[in-house]
PDB file of N, CA and C in Angstrom:
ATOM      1  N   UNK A   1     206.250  33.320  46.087  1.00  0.00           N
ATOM      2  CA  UNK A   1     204.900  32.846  46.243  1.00  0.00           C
ATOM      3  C   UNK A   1     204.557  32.680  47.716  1.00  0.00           C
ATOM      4  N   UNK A   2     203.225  32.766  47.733  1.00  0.00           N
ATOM      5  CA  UNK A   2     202.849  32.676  48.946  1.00  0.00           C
ATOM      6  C   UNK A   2     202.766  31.110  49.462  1.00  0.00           C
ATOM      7  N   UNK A   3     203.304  30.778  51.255  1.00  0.00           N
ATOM      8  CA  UNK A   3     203.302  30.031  51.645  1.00  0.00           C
ATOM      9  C   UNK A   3     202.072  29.203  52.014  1.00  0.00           C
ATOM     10  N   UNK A   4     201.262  28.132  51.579  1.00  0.00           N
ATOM     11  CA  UNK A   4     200.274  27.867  51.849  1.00  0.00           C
ATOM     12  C   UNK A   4     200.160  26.843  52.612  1.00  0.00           C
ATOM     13  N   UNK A   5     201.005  26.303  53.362  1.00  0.00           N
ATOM     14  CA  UNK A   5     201.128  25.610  55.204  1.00  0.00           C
ATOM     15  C   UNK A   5     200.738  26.094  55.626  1.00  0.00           C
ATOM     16  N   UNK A   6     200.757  27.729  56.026  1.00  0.00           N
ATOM     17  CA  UNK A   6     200.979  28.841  57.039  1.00  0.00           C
ATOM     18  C   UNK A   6     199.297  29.037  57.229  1.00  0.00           C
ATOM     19  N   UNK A   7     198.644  29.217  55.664  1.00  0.00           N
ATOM     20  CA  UNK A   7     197.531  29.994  55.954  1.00  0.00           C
ATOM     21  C   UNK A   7     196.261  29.324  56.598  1.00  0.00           C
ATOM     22  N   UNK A   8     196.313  27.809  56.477  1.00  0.00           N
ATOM     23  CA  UNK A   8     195.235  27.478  57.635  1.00  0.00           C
ATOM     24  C   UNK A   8     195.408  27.926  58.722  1.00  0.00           C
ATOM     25  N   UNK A   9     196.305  27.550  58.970  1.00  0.00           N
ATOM     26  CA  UNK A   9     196.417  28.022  60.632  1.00  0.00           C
ATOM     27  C   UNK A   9     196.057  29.583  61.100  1.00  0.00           C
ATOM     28  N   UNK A  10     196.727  30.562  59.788  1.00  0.00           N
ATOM     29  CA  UNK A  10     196.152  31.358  60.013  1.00  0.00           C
ATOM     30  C   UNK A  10     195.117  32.030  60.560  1.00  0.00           C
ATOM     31  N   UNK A  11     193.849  31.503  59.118  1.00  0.00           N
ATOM     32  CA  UNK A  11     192.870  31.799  59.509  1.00  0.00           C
ATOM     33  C   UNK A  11     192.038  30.848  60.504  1.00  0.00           C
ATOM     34  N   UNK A  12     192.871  29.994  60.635  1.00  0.00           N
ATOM     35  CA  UNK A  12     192.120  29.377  62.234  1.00  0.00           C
ATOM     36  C   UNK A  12     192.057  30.377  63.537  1.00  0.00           C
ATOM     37  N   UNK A  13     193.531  30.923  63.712  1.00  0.00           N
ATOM     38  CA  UNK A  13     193.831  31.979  64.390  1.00  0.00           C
ATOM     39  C   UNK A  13     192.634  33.459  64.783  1.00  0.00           C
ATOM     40  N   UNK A  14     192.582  33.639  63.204  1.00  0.00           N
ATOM     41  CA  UNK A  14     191.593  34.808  63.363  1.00  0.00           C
ATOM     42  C   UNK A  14     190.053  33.923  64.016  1.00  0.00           C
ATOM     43  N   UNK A  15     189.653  33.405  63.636  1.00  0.00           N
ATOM     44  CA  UNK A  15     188.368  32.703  63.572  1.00  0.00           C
ATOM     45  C   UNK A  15     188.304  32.402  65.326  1.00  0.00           C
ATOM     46  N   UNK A  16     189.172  31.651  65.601  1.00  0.00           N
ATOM     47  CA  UNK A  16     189.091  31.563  67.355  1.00  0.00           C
ATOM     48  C   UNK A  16     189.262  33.208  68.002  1.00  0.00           C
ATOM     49  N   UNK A  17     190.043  34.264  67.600  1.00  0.00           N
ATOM     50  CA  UNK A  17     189.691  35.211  67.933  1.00  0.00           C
ATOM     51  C   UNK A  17     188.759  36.063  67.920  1.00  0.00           C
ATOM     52  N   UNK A  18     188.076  35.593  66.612  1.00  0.00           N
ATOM     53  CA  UNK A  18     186.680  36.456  66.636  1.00  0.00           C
ATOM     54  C   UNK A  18     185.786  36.121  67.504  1.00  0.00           C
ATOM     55  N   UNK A  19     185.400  34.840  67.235  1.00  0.00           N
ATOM     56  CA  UNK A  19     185.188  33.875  68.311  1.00  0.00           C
ATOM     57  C   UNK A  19     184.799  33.987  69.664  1.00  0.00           C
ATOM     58  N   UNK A  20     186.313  34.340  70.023  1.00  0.00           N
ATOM     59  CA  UNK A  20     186.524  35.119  71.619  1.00  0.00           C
ATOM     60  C   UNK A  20     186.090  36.127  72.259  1.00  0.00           C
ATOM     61  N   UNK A  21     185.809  37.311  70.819  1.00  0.00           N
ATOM     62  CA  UNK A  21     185.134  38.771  71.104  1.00  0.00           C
ATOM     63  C   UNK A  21     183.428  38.343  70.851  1.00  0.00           C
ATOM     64  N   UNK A  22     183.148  37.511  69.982  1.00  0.00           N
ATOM     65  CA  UNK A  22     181.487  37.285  69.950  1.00  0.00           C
ATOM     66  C   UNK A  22     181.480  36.834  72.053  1.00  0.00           C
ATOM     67  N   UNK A  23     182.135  36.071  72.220  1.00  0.00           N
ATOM     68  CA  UNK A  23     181.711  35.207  73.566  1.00  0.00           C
ATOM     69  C   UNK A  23     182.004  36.127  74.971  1.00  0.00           C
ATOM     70  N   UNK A  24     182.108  37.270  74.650  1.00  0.00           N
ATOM     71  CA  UNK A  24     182.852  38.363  75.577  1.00  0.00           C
ATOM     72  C   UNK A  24     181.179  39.034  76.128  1.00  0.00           C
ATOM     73  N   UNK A  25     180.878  39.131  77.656  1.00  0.00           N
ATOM     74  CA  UNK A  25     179.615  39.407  77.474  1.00  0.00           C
ATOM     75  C   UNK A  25     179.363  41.479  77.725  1.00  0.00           C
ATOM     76  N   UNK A  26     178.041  41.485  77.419  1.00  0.00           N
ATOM     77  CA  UNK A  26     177.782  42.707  77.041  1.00  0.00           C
ATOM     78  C   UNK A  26     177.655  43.707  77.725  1.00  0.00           C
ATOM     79  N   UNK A  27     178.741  44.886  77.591  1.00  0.00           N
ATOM     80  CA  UNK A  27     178.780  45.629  79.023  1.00  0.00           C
ATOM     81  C   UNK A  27     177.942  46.654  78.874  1.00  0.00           C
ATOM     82  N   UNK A  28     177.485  47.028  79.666  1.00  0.00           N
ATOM     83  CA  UNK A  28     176.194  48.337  79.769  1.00  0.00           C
ATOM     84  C   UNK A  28     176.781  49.534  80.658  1.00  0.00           C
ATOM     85  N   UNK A  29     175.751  50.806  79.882  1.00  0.00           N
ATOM     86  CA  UNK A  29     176.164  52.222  80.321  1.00  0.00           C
ATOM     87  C   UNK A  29     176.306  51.699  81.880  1.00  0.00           C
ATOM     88  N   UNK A  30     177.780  52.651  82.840  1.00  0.00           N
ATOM     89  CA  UNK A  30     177.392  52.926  83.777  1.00  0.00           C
ATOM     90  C   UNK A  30     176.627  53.985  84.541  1.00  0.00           C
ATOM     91  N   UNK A  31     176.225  53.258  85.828  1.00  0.00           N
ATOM     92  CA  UNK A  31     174.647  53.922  86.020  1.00  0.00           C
ATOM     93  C   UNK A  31     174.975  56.135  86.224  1.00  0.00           C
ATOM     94  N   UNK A  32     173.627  56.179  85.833  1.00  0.00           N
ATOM     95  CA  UNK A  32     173.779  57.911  85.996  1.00  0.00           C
ATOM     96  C   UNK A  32     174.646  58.308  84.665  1.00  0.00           C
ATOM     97  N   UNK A  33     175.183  57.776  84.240  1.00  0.00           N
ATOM     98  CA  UNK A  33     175.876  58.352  82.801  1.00  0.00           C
ATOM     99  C   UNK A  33     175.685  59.029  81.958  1.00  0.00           C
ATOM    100  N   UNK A  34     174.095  59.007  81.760  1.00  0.00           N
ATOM    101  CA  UNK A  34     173.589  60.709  80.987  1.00  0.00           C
ATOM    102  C   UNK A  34     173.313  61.287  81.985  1.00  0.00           C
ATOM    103  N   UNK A  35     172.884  61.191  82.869  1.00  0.00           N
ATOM    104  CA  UNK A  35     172.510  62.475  83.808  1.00  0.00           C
ATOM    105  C   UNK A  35     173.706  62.914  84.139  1.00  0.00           C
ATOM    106  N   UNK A  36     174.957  62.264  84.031  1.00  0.00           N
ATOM    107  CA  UNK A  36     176.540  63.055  84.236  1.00  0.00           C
ATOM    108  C   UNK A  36     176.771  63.915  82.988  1.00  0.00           C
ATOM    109  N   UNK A  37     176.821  63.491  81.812  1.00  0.00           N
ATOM    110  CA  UNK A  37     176.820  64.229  80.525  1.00  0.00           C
ATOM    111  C   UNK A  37     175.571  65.182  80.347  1.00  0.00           C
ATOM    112  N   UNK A  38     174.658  65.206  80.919  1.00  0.00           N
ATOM    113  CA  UNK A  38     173.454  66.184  80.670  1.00  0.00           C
ATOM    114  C   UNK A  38     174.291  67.360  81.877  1.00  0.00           C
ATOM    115  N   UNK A  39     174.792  66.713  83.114  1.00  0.00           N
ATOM    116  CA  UNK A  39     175.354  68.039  83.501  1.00  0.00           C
ATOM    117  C   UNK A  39     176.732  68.656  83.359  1.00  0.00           C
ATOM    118  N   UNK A  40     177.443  67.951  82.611  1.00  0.00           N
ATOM    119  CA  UNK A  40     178.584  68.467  82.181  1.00  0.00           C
ATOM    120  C   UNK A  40     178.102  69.295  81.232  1.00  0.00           C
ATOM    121  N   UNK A  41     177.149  69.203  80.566  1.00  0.00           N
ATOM    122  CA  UNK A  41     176.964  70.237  79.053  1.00  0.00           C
ATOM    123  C   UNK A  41     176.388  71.288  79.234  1.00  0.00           C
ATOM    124  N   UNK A  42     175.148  71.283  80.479  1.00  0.00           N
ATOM    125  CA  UNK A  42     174.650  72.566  81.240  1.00  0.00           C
ATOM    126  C   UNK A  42     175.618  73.467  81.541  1.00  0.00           C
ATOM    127  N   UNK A  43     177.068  72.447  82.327  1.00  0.00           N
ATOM    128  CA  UNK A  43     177.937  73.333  82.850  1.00  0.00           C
ATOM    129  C   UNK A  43     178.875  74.110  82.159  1.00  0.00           C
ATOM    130  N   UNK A  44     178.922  73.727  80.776  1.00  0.00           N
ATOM    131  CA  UNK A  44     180.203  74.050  79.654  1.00  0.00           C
ATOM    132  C   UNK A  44     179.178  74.919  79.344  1.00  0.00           C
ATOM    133  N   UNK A  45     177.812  75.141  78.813  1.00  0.00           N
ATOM    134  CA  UNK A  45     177.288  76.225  78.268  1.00  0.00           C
ATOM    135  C   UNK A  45     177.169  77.266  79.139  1.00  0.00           C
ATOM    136  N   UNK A  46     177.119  77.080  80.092  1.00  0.00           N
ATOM    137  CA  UNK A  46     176.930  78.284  81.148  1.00  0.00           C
ATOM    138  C   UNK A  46     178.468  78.998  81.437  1.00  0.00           C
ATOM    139  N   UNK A  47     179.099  77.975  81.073  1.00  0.00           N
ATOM    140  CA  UNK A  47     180.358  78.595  81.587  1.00  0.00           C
ATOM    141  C   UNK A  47     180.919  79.237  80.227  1.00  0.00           C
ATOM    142  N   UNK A  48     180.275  79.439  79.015  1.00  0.00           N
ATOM    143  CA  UNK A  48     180.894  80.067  77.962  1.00  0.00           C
ATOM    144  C   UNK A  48     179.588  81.012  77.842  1.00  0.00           C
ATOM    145  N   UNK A  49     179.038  81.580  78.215  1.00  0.00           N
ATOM    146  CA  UNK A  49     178.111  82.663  78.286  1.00  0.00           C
ATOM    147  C   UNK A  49     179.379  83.927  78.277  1.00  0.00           C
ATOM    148  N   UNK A  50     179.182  84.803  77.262  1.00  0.00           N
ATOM    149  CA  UNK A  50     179.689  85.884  76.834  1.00  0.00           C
ATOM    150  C   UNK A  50     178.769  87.135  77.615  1.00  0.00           C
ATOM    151  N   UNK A  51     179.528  88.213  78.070  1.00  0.00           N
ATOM    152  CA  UNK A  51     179.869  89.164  78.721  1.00  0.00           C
ATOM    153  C   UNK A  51     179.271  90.050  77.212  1.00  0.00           C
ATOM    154  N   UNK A  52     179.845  89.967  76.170  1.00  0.00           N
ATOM    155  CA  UNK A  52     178.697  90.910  75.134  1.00  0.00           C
ATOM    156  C   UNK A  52     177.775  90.206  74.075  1.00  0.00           C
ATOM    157  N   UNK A  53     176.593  91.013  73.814  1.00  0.00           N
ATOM    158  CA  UNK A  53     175.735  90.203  73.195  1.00  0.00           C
ATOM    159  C   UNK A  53     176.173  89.466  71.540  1.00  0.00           C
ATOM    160  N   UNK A  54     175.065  89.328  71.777  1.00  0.00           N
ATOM    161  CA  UNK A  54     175.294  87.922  70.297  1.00  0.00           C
ATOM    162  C   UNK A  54     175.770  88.526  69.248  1.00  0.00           C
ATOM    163  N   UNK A  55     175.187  89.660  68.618  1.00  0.00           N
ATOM    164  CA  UNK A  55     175.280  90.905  67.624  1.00  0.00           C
ATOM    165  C   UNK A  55     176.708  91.382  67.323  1.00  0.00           C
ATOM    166  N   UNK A  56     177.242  91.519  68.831  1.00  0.00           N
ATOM    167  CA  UNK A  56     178.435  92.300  68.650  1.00  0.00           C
ATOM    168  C   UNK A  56     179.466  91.627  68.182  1.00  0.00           C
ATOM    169  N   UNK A  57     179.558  90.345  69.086  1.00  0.00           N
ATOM    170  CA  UNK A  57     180.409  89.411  68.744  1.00  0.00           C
ATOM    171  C   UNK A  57     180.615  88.998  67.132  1.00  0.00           C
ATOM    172  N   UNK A  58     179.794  89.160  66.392  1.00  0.00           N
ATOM    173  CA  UNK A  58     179.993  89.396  64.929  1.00  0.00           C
ATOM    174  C   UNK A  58     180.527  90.751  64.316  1.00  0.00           C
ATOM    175  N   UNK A  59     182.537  90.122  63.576  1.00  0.00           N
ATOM    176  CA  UNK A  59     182.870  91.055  63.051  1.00  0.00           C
ATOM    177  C   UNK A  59     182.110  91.805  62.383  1.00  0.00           C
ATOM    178  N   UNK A  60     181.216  92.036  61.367  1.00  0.00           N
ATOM    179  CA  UNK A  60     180.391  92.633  60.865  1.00  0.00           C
ATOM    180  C   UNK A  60     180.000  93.733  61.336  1.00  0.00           C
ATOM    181  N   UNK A  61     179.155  93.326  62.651  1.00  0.00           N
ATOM    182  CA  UNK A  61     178.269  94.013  62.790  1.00  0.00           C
ATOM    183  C   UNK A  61     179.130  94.946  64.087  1.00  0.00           C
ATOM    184  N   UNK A  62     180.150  94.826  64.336  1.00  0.00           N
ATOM    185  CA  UNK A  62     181.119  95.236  65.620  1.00  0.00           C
ATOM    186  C   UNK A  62     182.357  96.398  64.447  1.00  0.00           C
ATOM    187  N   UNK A  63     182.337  96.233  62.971  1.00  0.00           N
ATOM    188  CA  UNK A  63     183.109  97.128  62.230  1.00  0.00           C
ATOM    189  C   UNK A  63     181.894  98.257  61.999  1.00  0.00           C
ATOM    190  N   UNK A  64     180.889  97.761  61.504  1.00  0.00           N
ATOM    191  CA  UNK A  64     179.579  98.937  61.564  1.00  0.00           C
ATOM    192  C   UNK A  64     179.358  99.389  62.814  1.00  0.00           C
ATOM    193  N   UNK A  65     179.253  99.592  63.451  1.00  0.00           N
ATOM    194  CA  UNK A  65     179.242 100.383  64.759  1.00  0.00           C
ATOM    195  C   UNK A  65     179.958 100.769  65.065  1.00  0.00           C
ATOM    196  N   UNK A  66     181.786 100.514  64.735  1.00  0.00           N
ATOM    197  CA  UNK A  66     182.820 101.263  64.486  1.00  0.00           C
ATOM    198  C   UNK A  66     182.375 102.479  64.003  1.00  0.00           C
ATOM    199  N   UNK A  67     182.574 102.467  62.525  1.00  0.00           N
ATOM    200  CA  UNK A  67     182.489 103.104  61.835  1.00  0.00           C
ATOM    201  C   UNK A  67     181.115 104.281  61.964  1.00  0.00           C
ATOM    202  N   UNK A  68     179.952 103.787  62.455  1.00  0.00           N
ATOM    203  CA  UNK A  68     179.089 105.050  62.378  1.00  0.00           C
ATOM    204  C   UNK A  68     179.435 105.989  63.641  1.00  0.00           C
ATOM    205  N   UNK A  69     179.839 105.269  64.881  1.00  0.00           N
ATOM    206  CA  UNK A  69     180.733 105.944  65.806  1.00  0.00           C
ATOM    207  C   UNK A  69     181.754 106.930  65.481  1.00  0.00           C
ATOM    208  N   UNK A  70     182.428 106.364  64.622  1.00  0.00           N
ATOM    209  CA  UNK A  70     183.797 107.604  63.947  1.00  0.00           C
ATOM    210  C   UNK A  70     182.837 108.472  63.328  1.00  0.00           C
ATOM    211  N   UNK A  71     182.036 108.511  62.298  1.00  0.00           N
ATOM    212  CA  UNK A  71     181.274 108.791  61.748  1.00  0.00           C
ATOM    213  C   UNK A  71     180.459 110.249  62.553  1.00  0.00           C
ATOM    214  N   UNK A  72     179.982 109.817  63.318  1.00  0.00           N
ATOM    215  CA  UNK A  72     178.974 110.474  64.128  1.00  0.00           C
ATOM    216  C   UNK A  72     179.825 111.594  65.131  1.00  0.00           C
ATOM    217  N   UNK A  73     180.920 110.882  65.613  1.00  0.00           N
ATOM    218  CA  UNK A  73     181.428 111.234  67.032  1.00  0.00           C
ATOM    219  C   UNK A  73     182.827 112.992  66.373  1.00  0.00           C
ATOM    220  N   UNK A  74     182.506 113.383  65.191  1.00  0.00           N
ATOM    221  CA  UNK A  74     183.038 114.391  64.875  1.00  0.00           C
ATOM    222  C   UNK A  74     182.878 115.508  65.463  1.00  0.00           C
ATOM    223  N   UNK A  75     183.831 116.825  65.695  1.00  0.00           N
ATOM    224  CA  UNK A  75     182.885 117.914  65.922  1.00  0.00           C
ATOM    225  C   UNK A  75     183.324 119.542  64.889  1.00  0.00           C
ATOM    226  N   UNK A  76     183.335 118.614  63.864  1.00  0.00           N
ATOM    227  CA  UNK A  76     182.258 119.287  63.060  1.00  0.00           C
ATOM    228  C   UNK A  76     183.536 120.217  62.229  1.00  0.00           C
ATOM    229  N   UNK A  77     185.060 120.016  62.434  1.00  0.00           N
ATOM    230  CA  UNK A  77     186.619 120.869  62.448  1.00  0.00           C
ATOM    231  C   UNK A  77     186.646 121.228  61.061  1.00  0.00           C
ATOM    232  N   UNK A  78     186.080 120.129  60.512  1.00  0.00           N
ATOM    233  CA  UNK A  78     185.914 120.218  58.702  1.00  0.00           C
ATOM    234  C   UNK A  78     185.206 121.477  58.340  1.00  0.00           C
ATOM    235  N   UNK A  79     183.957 121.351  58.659  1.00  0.00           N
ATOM    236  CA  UNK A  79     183.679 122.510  58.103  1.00  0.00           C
ATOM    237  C   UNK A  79     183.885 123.863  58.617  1.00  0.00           C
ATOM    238  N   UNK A  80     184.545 123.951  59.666  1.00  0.00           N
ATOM    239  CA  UNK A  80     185.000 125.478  59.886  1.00  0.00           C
ATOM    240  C   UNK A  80     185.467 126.390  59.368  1.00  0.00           C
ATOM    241  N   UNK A  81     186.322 125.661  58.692  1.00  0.00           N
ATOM    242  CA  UNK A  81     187.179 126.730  57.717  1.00  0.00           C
ATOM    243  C   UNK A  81     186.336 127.437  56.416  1.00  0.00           C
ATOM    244  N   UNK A  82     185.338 126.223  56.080  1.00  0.00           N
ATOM    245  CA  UNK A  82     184.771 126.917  54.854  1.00  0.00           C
ATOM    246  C   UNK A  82     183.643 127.826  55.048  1.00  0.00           C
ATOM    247  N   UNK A  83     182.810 127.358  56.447  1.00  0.00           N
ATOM    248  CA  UNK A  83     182.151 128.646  57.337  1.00  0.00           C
ATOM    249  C   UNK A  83     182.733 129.774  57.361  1.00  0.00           C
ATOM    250  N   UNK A  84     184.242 130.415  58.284  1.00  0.00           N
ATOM    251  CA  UNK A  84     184.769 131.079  58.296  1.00  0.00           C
ATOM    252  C   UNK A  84     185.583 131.696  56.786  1.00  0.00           C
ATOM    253  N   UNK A  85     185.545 131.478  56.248  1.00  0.00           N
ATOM    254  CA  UNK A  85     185.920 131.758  54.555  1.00  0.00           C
ATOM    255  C   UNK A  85     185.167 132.886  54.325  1.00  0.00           C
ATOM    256  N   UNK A  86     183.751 132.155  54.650  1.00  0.00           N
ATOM    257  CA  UNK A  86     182.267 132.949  53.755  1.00  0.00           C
ATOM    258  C   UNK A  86     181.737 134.141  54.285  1.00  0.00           C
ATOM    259  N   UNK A  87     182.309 134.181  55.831  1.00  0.00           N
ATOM    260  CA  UNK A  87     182.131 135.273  56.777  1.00  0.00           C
ATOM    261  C   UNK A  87     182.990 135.948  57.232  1.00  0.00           C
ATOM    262  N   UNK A  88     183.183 137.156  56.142  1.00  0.00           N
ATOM    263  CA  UNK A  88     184.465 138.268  56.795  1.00  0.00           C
ATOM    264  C   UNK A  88     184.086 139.186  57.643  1.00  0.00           C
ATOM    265  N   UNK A  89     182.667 139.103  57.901  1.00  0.00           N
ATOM    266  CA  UNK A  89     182.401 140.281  58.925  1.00  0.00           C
ATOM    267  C   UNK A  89     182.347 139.575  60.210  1.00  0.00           C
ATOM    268  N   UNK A  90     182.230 138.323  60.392  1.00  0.00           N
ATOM    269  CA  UNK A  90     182.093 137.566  61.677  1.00  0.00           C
ATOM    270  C   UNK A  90     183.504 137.842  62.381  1.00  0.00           C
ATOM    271  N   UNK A  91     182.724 137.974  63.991  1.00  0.00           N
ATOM    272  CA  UNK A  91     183.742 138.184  64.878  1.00  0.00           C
ATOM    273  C   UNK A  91     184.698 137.003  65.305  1.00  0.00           C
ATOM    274  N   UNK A  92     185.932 137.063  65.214  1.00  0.00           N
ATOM    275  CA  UNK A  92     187.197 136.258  65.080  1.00  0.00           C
ATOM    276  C   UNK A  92     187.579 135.721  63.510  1.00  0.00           C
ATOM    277  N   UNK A  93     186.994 136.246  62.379  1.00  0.00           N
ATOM    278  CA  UNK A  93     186.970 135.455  61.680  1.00  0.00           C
ATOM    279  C   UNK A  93     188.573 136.442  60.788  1.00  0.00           C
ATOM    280  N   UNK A  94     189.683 135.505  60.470  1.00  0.00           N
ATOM    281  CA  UNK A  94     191.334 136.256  59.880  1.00  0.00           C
ATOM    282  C   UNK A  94     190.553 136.455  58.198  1.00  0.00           C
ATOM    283  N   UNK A  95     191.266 137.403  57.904  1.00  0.00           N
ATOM    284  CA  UNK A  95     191.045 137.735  56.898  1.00  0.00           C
ATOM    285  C   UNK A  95     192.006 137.283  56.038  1.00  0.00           C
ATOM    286  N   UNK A  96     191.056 136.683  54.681  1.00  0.00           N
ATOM    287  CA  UNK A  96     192.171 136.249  53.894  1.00  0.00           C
ATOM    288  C   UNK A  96     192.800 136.767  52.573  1.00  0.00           C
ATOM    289  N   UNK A  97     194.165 136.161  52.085  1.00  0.00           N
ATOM    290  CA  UNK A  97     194.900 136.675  51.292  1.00  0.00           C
ATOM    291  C   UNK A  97     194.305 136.562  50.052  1.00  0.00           C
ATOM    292  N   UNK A  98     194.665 137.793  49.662  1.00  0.00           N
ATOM    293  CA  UNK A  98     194.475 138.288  48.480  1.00  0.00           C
ATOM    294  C   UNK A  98     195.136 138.209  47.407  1.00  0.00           C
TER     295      UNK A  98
END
């Protein structure tokens, strides 16, 4: 069981400590303190300014532009063969097996 001598005193204890923090007086911003945080945050955004635009920086839109690049940037090896197939009279074109 709990000791019940102990607990006045206890909460006397807390009570003068609270006490102590109510009677503690009230400290205020020091001076310039947002205008220090207004320029620390100017300075962190400026200093994370990206080198490529907003767009790219999204996987998305940085795999699509991949891709129409591969896409686009062919020249064209695929269909040669079936060009050259269709044209046995064209010059360079091997003639095929029979």
């Amino acid at each position: 069981m709990a000791d019940l001598t102990t607990r006045p005193v206890a909460d006397q204890e807390w009570d003068d400590l609270v006490r102590q923090l109510h009677n503690q007086p009230k400290t205020g911003v020091r001076p310039f303190f947002y205008a220090r945080v207004q320029a620390r945050l100017a300075a962190n955004a400026a200093a994370q300014s990206h080198a490529l635009p907003g767009w790219l920086r999204r996987p998305a839109y940085a795999a699509l532009l991949g891709a129409l690049v591969m896409t686009l940037s062919g020249d064209g090896a695929a269909r040669r063969p079936a060009a050259a197939a269709r044209c046995q009279d064209c010059p360079g074109a091997r003639p095929q097996p029979r």
